[in-house]
Structure formats: C-alpha cells, structure tokens
PDB file of N, CA and C in Angstrom:
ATOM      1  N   UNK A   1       1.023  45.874 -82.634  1.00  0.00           N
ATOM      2  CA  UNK A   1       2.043  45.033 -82.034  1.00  0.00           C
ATOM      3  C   UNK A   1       2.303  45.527 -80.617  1.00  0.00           C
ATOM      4  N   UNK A   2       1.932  44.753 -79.360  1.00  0.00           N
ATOM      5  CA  UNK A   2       2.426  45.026 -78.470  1.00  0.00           C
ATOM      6  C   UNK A   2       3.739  44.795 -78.184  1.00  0.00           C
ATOM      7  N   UNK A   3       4.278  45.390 -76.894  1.00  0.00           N
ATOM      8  CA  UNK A   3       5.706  45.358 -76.070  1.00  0.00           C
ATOM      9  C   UNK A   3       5.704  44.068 -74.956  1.00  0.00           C
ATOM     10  N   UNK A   4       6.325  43.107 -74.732  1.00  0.00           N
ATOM     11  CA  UNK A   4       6.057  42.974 -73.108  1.00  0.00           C
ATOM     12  C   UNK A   4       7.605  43.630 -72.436  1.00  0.00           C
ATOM     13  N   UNK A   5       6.573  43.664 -71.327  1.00  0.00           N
ATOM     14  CA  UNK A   5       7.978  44.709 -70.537  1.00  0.00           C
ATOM     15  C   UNK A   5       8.129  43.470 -69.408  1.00  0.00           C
ATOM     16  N   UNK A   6       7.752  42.434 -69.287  1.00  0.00           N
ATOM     17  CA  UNK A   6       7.709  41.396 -68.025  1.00  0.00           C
ATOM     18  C   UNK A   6       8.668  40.667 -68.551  1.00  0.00           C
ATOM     19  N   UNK A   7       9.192  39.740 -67.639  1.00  0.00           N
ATOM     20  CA  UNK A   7      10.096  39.025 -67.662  1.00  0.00           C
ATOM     21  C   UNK A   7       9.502  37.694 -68.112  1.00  0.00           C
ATOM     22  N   UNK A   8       9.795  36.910 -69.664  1.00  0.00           N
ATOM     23  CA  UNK A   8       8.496  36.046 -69.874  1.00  0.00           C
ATOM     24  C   UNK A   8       8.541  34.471 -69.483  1.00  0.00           C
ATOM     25  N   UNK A   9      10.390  34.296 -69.154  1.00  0.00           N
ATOM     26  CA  UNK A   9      11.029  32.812 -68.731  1.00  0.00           C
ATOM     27  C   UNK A   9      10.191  32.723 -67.605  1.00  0.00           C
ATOM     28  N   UNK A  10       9.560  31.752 -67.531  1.00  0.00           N
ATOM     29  CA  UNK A  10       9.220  31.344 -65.861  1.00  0.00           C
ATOM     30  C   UNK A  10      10.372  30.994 -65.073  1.00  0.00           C
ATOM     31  N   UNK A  11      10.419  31.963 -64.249  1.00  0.00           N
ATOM     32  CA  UNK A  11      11.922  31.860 -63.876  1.00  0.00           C
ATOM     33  C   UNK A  11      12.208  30.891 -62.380  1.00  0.00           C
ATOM     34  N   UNK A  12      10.831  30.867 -61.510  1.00  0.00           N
ATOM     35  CA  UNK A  12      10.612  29.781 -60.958  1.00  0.00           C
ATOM     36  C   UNK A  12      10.733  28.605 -60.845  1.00  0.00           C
ATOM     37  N   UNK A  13      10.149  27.704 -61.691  1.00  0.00           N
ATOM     38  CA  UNK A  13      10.238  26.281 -62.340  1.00  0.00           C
ATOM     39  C   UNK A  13      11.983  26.561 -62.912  1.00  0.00           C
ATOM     40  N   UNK A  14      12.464  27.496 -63.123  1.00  0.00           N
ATOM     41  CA  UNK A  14      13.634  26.817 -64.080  1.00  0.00           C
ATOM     42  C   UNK A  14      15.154  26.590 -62.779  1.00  0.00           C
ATOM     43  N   UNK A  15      14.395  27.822 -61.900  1.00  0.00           N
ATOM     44  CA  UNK A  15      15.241  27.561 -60.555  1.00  0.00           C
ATOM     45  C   UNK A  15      15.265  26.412 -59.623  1.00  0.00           C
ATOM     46  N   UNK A  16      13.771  26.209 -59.066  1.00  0.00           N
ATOM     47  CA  UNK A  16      13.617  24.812 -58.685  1.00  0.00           C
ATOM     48  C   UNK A  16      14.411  23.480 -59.508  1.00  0.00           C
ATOM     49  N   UNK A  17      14.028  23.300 -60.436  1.00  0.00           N
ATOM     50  CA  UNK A  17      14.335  22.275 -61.752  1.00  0.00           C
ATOM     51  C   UNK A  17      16.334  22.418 -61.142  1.00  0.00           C
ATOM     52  N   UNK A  18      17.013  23.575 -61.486  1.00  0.00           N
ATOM     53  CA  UNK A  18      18.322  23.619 -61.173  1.00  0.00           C
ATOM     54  C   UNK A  18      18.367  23.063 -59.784  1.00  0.00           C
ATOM     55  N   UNK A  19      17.939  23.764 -58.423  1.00  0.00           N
ATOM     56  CA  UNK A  19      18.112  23.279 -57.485  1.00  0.00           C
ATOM     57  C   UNK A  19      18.219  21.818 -57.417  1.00  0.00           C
ATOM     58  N   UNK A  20      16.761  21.184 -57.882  1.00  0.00           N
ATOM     59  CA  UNK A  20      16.940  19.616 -57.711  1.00  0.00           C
ATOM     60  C   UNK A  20      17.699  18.822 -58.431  1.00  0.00           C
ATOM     61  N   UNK A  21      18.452  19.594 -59.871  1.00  0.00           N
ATOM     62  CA  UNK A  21      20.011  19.279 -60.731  1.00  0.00           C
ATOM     63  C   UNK A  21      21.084  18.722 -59.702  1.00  0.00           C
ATOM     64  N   UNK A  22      20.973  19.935 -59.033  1.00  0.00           N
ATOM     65  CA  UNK A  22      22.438  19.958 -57.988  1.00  0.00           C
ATOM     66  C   UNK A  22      22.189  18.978 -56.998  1.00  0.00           C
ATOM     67  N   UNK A  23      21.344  18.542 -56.214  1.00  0.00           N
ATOM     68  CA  UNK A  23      20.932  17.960 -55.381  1.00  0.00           C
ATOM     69  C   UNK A  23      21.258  16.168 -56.378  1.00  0.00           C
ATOM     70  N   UNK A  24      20.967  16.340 -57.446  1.00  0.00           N
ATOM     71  CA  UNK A  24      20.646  14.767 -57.975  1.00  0.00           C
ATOM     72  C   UNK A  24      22.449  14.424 -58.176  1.00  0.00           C
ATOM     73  N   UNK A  25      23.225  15.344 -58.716  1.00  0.00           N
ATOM     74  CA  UNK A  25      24.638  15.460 -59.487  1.00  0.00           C
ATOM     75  C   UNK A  25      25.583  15.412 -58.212  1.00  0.00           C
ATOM     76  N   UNK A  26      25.042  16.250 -57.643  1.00  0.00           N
ATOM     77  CA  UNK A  26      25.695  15.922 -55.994  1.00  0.00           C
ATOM     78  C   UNK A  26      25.851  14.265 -55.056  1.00  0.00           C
ATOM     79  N   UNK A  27      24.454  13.794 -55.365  1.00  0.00           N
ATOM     80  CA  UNK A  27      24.527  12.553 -54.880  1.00  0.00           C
ATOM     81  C   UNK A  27      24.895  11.690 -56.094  1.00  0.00           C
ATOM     82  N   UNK A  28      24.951  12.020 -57.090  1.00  0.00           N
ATOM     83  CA  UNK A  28      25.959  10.712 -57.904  1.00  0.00           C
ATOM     84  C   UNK A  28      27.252  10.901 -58.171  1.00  0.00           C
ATOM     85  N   UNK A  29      28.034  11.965 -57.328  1.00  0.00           N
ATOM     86  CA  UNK A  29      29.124  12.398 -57.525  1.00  0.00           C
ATOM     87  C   UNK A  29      29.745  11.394 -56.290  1.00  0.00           C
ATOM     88  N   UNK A  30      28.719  11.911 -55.253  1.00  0.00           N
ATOM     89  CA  UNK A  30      28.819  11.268 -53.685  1.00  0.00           C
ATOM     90  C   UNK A  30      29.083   9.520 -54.335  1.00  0.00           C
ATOM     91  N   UNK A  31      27.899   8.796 -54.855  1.00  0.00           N
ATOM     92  CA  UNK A  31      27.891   7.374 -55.526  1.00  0.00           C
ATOM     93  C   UNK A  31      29.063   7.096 -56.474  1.00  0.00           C
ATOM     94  N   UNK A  32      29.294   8.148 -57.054  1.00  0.00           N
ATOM     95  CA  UNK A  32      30.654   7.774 -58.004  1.00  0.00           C
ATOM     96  C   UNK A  32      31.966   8.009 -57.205  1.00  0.00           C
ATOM     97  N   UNK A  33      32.227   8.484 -55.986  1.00  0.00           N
ATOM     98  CA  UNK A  33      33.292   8.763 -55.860  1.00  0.00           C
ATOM     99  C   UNK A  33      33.799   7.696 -54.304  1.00  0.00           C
ATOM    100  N   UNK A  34      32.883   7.014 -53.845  1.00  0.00           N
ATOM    101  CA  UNK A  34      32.712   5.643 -52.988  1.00  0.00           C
ATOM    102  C   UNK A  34      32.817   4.092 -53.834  1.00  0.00           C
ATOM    103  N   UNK A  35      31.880   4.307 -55.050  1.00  0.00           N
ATOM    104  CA  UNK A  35      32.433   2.788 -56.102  1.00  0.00           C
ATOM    105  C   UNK A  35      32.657   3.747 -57.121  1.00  0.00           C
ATOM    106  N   UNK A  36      33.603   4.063 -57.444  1.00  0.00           N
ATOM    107  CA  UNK A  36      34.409   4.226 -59.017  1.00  0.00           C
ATOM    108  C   UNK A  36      34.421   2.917 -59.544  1.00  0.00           C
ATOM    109  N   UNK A  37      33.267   3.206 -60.669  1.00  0.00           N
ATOM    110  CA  UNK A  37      33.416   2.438 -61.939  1.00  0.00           C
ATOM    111  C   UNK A  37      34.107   3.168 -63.307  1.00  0.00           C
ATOM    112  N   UNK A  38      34.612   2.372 -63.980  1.00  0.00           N
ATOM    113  CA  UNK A  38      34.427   3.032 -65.477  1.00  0.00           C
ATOM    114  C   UNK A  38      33.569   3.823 -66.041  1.00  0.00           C
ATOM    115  N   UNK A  39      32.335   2.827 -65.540  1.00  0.00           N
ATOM    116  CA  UNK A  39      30.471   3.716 -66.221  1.00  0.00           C
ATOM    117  C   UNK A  39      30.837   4.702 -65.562  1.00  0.00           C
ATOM    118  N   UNK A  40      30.466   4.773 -64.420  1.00  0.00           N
ATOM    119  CA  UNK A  40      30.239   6.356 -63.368  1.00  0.00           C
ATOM    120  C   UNK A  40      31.591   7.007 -64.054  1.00  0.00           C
ATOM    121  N   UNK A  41      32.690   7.073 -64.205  1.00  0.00           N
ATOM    122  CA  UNK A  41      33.314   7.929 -64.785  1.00  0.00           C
ATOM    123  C   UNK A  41      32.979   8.376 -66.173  1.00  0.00           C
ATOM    124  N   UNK A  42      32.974   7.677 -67.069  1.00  0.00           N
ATOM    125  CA  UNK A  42      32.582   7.782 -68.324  1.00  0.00           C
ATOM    126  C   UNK A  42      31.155   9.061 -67.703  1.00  0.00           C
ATOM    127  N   UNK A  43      29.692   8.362 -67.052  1.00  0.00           N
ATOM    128  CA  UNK A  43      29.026   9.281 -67.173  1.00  0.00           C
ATOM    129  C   UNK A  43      29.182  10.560 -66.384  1.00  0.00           C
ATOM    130  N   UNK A  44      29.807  10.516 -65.493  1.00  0.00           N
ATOM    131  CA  UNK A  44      30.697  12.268 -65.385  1.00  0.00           C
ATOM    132  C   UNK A  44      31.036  12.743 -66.063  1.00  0.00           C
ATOM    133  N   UNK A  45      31.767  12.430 -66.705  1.00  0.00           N
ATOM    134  CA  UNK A  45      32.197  13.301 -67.930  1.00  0.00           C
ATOM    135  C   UNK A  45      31.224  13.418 -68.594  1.00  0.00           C
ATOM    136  N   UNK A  46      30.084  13.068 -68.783  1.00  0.00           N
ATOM    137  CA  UNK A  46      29.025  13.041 -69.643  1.00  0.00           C
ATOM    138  C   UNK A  46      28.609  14.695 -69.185  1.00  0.00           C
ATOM    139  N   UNK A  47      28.034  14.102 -67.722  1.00  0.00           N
ATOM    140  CA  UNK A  47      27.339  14.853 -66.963  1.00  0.00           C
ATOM    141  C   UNK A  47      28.346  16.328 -66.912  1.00  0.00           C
ATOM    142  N   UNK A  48      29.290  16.413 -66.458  1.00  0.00           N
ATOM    143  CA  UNK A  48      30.374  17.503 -66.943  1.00  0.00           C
ATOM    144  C   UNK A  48      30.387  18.297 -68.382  1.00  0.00           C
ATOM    145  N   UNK A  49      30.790  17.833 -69.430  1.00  0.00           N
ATOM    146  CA  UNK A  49      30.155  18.135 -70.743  1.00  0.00           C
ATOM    147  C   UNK A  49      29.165  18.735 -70.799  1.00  0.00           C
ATOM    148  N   UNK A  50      27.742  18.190 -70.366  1.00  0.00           N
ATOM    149  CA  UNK A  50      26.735  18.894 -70.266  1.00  0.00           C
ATOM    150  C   UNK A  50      26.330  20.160 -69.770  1.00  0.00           C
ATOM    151  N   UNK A  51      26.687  19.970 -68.514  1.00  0.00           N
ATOM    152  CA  UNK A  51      26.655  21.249 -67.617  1.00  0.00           C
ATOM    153  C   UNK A  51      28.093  22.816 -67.932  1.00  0.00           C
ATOM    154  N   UNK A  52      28.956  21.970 -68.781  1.00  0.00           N
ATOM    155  CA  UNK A  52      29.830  22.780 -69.031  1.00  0.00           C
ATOM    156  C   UNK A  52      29.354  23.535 -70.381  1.00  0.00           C
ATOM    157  N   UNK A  53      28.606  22.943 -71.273  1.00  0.00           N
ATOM    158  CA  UNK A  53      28.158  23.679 -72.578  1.00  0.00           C
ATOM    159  C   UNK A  53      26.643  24.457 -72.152  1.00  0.00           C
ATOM    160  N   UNK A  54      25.953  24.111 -70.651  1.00  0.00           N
ATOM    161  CA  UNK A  54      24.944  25.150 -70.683  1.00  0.00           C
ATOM    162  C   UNK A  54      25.864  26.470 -69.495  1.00  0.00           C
ATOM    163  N   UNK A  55      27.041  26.332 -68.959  1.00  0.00           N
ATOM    164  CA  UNK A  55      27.653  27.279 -68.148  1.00  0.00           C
ATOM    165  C   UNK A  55      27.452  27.965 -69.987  1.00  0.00           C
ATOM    166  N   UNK A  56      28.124  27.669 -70.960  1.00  0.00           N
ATOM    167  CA  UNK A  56      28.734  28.491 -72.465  1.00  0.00           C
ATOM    168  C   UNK A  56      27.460  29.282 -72.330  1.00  0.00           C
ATOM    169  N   UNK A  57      26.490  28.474 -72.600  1.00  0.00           N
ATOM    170  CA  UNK A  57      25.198  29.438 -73.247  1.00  0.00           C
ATOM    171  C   UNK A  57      24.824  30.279 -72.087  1.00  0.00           C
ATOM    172  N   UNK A  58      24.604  30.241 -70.824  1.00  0.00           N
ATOM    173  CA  UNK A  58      24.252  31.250 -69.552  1.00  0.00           C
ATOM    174  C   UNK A  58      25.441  32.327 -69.541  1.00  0.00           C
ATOM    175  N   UNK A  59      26.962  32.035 -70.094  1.00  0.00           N
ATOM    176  CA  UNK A  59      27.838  33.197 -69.904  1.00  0.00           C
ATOM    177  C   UNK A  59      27.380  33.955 -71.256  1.00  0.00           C
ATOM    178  N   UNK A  60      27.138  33.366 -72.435  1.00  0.00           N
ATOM    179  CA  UNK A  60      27.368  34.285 -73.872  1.00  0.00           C
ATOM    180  C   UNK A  60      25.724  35.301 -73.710  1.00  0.00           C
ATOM    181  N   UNK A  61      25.042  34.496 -73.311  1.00  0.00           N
ATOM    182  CA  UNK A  61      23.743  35.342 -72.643  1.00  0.00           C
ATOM    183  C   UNK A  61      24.455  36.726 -71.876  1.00  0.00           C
ATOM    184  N   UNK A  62      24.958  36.564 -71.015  1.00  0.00           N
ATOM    185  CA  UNK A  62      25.304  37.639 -70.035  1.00  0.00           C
ATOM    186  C   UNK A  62      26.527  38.509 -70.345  1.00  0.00           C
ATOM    187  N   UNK A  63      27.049  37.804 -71.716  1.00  0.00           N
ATOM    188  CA  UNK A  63      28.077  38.600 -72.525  1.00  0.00           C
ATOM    189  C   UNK A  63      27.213  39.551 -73.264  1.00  0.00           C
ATOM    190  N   UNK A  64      25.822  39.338 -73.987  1.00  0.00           N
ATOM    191  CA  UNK A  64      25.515  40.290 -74.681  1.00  0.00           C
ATOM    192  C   UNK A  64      24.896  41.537 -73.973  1.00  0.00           C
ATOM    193  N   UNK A  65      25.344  42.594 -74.585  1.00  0.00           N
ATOM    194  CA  UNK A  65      24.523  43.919 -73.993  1.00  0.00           C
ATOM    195  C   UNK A  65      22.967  44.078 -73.630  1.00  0.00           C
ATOM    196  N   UNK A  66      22.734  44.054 -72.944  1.00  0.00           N
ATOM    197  CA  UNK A  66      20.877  44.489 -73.134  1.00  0.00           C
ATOM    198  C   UNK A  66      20.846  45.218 -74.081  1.00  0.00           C
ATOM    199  N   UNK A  67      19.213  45.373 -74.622  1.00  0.00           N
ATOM    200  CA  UNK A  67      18.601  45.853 -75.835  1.00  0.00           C
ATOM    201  C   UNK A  67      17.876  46.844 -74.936  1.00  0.00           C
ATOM    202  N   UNK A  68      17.691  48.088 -75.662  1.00  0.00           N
ATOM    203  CA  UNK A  68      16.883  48.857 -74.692  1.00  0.00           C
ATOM    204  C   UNK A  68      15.531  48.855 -75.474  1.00  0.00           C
ATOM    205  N   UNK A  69      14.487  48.606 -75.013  1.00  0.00           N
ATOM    206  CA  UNK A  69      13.248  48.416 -75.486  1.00  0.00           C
ATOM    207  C   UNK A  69      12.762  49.998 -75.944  1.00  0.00           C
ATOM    208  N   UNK A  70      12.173  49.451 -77.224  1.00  0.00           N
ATOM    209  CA  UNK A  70      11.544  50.848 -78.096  1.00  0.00           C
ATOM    210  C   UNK A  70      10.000  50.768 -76.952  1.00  0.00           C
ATOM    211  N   UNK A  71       9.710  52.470 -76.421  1.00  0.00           N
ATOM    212  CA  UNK A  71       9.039  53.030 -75.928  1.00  0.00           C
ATOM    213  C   UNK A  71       7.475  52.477 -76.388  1.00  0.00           C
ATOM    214  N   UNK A  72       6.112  52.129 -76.310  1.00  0.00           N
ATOM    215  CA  UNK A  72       4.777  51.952 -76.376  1.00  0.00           C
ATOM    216  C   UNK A  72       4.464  52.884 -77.655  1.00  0.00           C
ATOM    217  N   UNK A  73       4.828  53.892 -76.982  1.00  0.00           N
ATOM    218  CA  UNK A  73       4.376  55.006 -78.272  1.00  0.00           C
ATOM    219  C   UNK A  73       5.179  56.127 -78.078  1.00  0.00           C
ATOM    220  N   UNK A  74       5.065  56.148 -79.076  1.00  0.00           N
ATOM    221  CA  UNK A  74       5.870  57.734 -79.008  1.00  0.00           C
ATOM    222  C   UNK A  74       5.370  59.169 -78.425  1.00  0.00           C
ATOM    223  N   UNK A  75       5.931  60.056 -77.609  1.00  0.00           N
ATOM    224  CA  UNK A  75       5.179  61.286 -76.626  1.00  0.00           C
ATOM    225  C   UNK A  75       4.729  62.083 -78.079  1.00  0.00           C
ATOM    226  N   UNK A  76       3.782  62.979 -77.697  1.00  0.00           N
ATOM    227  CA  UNK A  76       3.255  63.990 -78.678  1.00  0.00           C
ATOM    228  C   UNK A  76       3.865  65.169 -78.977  1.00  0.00           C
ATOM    229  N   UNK A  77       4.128  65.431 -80.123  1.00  0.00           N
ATOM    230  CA  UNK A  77       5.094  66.414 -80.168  1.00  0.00           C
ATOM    231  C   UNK A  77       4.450  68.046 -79.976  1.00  0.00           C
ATOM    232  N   UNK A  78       4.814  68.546 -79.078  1.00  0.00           N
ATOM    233  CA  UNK A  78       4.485  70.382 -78.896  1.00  0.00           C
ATOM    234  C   UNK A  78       4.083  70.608 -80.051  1.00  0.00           C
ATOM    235  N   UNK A  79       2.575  71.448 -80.022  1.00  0.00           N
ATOM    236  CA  UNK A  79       1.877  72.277 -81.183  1.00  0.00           C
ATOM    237  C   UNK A  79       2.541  73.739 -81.073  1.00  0.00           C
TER     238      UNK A  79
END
C-alpha cells in the first residue's frame, strides 16, 4: 500500500471553475438588481442557499484537524 504525500484535488480547475462562479453570480446579481423580478429573486435565494451550504462544507473541512500521515516505512531499529 502506498502513501501519497501530493496534494490529489486538482486544485487548478477547481479555482478557475470558482473564479468564473463569481464572475457569472456577479453579473446576475448586476441583472437582478436593475429588473427585479420575482424569478431573479426567488433564484438568488436559490443561488445564495447554494453557495451558503458549500461556504458549510469548505468551513467544517478547515474545522477538522489535519491527520498526520503514517511515515513510508518505518527507520531500522539499532543492532
């Protein structure tokens, strides 16, 4: 059984992907807040909801302690 010691999320793609989140939520905030409809409110709150239950899961992530990874192998013990 190997270890990985790398970081295995592609953490790239998941940053980009956010960046262009904010960029899209931004301009329908901009669109919802020039014609306020019902819809556009209703889907704010949608869109709110959403982003508020993945803030939950990114804080309870950063609530838990790191794990300290068990060593490759164990050193050799003095003869």
């Amino acid at each position: 059984m190997s270890t990985s010691t790398s970081f295995d999320v592609p953490l790239t793609p998941i940053s980009k992907t956010l960046t262009q989140l904010r960029v899209d939520v931004g301009a329908f905030i901009d669109t919802a807040t020039r014609h306020p409809t019902a819809q556009r409110r209703a889907a704010l709150v949608d869109v709110h909801h959403q982003l508020r239950l993945l803030g939950q899961r990114v804080n309870a992530a950063l609530g838990t302690p790191p794990t300290r990874n068990a060593p490759a192998h164990e050193p050799a013990e003095p003869t």
